[in-house]
N, C-alpha and C. Protein backbone atom coordinates (compact mmCIF):
# COMPACT_ATOMS: atom_id res chain seq x y z
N UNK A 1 62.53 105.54 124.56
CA UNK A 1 61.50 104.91 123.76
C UNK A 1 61.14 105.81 122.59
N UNK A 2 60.63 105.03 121.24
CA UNK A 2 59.80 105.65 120.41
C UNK A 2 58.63 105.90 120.13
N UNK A 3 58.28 106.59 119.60
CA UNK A 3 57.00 107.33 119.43
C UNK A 3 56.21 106.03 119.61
N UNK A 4 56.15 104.86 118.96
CA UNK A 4 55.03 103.69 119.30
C UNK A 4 55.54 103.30 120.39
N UNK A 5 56.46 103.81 121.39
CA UNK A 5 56.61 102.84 122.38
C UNK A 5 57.28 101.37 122.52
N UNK A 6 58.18 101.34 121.50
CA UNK A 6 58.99 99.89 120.95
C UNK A 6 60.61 100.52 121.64
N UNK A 7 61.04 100.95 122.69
CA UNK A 7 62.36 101.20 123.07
C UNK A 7 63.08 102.16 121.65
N UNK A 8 64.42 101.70 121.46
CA UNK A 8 64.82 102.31 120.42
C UNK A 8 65.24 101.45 119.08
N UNK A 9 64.73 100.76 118.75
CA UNK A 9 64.43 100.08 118.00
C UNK A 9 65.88 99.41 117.44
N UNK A 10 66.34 98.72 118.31
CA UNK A 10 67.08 98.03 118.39
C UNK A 10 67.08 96.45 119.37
N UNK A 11 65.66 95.56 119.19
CA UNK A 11 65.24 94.61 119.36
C UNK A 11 66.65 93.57 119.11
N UNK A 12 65.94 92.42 119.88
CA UNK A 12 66.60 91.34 120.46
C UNK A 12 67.44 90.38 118.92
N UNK A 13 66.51 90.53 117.97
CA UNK A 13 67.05 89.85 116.95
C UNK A 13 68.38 90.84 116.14
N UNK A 14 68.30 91.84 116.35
CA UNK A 14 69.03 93.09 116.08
C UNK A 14 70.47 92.97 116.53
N UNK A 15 69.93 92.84 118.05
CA UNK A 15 71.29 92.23 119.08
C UNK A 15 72.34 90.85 118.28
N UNK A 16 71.28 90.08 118.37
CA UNK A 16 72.17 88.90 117.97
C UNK A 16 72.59 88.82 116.79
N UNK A 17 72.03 89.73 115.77
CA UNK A 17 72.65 89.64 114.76
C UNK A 17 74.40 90.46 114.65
N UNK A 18 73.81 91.09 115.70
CA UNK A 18 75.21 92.58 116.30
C UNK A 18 76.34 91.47 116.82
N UNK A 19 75.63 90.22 117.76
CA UNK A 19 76.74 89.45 118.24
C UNK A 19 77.50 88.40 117.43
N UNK A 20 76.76 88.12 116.07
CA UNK A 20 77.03 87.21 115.51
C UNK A 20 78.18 88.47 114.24
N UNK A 21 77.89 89.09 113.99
CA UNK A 21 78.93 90.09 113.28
C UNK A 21 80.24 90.23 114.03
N UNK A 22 79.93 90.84 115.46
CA UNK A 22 81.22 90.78 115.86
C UNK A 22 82.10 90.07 116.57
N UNK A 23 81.34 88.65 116.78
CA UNK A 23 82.35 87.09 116.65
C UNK A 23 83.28 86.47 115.10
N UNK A 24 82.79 87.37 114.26
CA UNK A 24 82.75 87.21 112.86
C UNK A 24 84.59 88.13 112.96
N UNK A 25 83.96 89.03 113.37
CA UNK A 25 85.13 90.07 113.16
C UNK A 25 86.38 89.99 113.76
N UNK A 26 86.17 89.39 114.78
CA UNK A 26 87.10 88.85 116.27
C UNK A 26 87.71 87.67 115.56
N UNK A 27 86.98 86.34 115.13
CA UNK A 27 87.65 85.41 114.18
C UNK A 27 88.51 85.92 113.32
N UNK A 28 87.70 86.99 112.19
CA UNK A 28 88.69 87.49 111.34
C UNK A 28 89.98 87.95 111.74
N UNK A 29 90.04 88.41 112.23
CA UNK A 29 91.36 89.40 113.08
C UNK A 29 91.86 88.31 113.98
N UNK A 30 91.48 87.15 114.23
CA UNK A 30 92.54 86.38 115.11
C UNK A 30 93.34 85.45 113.75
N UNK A 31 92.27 85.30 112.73
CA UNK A 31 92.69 84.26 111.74
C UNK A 31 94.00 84.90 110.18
N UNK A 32 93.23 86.60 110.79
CA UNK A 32 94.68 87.39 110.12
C UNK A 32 96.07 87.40 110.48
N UNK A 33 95.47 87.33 112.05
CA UNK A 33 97.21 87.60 112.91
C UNK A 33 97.92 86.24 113.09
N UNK A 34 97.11 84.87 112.56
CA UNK A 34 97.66 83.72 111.88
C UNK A 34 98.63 83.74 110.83
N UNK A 35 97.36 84.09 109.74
CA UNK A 35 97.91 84.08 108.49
C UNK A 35 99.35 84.59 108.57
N UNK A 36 99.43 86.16 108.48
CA UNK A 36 100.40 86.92 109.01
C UNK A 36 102.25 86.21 109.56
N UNK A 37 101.83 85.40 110.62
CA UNK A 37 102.87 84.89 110.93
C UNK A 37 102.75 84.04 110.35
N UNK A 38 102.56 82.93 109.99
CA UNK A 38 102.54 81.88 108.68
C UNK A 38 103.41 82.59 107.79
N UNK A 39 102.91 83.54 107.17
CA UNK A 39 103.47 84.36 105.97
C UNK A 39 104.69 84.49 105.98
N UNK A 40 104.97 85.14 106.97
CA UNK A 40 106.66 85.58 107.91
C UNK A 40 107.43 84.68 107.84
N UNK A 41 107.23 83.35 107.75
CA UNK A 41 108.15 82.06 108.25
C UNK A 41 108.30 81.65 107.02
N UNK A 42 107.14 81.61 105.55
CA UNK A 42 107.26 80.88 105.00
C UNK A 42 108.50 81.23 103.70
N UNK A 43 109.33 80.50 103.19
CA UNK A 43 110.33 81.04 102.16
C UNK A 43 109.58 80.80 100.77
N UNK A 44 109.48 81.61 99.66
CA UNK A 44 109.57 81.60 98.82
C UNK A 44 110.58 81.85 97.74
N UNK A 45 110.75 80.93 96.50
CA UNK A 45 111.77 81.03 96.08
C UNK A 45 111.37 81.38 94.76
N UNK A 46 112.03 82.70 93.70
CA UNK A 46 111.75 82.98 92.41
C UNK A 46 113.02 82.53 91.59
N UNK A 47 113.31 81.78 90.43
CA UNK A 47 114.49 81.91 89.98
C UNK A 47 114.50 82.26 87.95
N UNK A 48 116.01 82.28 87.93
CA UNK A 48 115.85 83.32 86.39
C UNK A 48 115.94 82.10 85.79
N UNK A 49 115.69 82.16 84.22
CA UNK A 49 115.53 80.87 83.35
C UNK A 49 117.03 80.04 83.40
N UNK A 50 117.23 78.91 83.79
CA UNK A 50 117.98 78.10 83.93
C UNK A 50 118.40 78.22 85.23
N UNK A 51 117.52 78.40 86.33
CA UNK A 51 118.16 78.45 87.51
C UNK A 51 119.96 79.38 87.96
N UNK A 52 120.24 80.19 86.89
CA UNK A 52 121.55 80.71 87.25
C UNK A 52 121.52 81.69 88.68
N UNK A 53 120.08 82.15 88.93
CA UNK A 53 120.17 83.36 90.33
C UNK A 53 119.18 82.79 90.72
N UNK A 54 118.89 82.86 91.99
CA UNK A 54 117.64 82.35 92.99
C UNK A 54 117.47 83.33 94.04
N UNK A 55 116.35 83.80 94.08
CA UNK A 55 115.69 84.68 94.83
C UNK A 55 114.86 84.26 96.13
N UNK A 56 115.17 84.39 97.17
CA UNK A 56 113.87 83.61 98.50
C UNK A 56 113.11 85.03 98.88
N UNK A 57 112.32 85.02 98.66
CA UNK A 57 111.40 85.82 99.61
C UNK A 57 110.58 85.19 100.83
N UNK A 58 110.15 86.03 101.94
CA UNK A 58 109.16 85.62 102.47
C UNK A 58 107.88 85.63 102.26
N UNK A 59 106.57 85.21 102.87
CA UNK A 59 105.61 84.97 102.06
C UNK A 59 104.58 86.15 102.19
N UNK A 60 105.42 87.21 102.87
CA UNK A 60 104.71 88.48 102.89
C UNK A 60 105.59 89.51 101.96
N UNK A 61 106.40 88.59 101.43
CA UNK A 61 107.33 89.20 100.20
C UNK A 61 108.03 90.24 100.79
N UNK A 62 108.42 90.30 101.54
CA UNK A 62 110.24 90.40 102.29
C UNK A 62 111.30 89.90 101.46
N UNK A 63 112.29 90.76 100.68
CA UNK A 63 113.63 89.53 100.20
C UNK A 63 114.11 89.54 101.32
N UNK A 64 114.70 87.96 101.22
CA UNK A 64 115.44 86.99 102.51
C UNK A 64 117.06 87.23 101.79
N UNK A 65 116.90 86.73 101.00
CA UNK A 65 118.10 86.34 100.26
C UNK A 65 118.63 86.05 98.59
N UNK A 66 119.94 86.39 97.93
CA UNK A 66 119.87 86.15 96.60
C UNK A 66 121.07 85.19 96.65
N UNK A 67 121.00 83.99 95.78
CA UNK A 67 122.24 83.19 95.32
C UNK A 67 122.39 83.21 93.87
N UNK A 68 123.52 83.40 93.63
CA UNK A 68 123.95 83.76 92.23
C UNK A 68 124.82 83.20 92.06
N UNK A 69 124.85 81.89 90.96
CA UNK A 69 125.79 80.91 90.20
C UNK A 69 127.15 81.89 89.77
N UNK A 70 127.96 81.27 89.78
CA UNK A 70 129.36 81.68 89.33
C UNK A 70 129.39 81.59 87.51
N UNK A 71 128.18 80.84 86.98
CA UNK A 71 128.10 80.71 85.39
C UNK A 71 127.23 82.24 85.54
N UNK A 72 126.16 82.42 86.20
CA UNK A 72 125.50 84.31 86.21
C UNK A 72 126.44 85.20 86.25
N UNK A 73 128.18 85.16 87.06
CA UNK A 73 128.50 86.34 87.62
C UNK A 73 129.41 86.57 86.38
N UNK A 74 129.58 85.09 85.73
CA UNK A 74 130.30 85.26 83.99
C UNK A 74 130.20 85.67 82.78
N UNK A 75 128.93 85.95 83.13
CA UNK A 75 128.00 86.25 81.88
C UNK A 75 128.21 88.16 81.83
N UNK A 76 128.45 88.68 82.83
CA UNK A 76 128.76 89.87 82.96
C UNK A 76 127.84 91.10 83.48
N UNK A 77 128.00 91.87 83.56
CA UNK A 77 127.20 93.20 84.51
C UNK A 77 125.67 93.32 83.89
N UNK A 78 125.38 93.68 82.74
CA UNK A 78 124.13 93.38 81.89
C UNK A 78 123.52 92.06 82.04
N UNK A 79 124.20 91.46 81.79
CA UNK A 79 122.92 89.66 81.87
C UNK A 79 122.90 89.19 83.35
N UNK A 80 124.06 89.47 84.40
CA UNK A 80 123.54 89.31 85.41
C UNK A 80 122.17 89.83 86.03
N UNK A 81 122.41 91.31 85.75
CA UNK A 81 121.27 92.08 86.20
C UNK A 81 119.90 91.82 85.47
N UNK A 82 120.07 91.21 84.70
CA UNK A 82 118.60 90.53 83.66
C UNK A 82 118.18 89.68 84.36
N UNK A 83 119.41 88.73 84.59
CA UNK A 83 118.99 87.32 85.38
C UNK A 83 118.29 87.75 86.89
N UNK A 84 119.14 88.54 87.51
CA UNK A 84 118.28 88.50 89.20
C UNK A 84 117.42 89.32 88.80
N UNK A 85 116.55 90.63 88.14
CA UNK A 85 115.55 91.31 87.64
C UNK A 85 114.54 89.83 87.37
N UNK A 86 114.95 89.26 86.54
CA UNK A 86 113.62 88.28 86.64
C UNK A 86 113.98 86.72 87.69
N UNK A 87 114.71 86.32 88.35
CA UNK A 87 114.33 85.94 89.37
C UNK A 87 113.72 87.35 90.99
N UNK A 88 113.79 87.98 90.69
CA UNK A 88 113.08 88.73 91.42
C UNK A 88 111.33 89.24 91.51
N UNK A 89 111.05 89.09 89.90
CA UNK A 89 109.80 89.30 89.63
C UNK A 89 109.20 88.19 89.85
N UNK A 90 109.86 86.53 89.06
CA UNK A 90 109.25 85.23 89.87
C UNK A 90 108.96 85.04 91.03
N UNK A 91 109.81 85.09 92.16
CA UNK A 91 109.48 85.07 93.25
C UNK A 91 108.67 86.19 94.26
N UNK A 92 108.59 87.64 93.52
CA UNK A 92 107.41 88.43 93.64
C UNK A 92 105.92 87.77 93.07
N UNK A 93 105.91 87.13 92.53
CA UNK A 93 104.86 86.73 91.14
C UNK A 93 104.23 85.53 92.38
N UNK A 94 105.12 84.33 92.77
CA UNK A 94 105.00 83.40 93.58
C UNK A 94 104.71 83.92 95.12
N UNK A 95 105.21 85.29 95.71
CA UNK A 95 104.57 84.88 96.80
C UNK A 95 103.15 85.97 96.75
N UNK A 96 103.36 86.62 95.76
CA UNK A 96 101.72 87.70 95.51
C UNK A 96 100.66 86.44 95.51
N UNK A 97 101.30 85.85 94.51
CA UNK A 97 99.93 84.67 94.42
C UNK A 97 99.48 83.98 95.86
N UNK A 98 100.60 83.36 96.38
CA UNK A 98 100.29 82.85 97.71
C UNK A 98 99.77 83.58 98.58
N UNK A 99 99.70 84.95 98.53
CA UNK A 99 99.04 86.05 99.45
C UNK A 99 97.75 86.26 99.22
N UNK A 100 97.34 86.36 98.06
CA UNK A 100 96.30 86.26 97.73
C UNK A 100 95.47 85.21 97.96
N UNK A 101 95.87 84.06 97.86
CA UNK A 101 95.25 82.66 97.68
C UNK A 101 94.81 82.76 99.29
N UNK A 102 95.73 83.34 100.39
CA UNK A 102 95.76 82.90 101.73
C UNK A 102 94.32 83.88 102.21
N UNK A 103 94.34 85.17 101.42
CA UNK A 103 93.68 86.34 101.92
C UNK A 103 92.44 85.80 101.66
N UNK A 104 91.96 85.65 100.29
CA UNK A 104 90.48 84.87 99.61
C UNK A 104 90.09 83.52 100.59
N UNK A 105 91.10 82.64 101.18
CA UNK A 105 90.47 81.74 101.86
C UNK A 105 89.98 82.59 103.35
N UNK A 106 90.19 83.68 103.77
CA UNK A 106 90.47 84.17 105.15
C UNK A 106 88.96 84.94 104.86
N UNK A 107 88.71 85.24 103.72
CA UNK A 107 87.58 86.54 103.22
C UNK A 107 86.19 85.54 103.03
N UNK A 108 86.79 84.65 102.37
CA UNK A 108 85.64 83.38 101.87
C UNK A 108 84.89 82.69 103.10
N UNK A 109 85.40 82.81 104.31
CA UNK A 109 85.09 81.77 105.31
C UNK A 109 84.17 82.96 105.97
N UNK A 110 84.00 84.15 105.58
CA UNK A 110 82.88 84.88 106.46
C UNK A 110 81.67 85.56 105.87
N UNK A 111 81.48 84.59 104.02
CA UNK A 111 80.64 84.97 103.27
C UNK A 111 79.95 86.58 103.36
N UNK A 112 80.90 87.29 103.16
CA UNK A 112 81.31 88.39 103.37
C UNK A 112 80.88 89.23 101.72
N UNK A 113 79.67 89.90 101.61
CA UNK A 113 79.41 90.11 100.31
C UNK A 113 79.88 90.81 99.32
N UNK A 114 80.76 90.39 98.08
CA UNK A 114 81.56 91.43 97.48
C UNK A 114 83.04 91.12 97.51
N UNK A 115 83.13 89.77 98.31
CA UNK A 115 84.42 89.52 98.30
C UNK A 115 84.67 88.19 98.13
């Protein structure tokens, strides 16, 4: 107890606010380890201007895989490497965004201040 005799001043409304935080937190962390695998499964695809290289990533931006047109592998050592360089940044570009978009809905749902 404290000096007035009120225990340690950690009252009943105190509590529930303690229980309502860490149902909060428990959601969060079950609704991450969702997201997460969602992410894992999902393919994203970046490609270079005219579709000549195509890039898949996953949606935690993992490369999966590159396909490269036989008109890209003609063009020669320099413009190939231009072409998959920016289908690589598209499909970085595409699944950052989707990560983000997924994270802000995951952050937003626990009016969480500052975020």
């Amino acid at each position: 107890m404290n000096k007035e005799g009120k225990g340690f001043g950690f009252g009943i409304n105190k509590m529930k606010q303690f229980a309502v935080a860490l149902q909060k937190a428990q959601q969060m962390q079950e609704d991450a380890k969702k997201i997460q695998e969602e992410l894992e499964q999902m393919e994203i695809q970046g490609e270079s201007e005219g579709g000549l290289v195509l890039v898949v990533m996953s949606g935690n931006q993992e490369p999966l895989r590159v396909e490269i047109s036989p008109e890209a592998i003609e063009k020669g050592p320099q413009e190939l490497s231009s072409l998959v360089t920016a289908a690589m940044k598209d499909a970085y570009s595409k699944s950052k965004e989707n990560m983000e978009l997924r994270m802000e809905e995951l952050t937003s749902s626990l009016n969480l201040p500052g975020m």
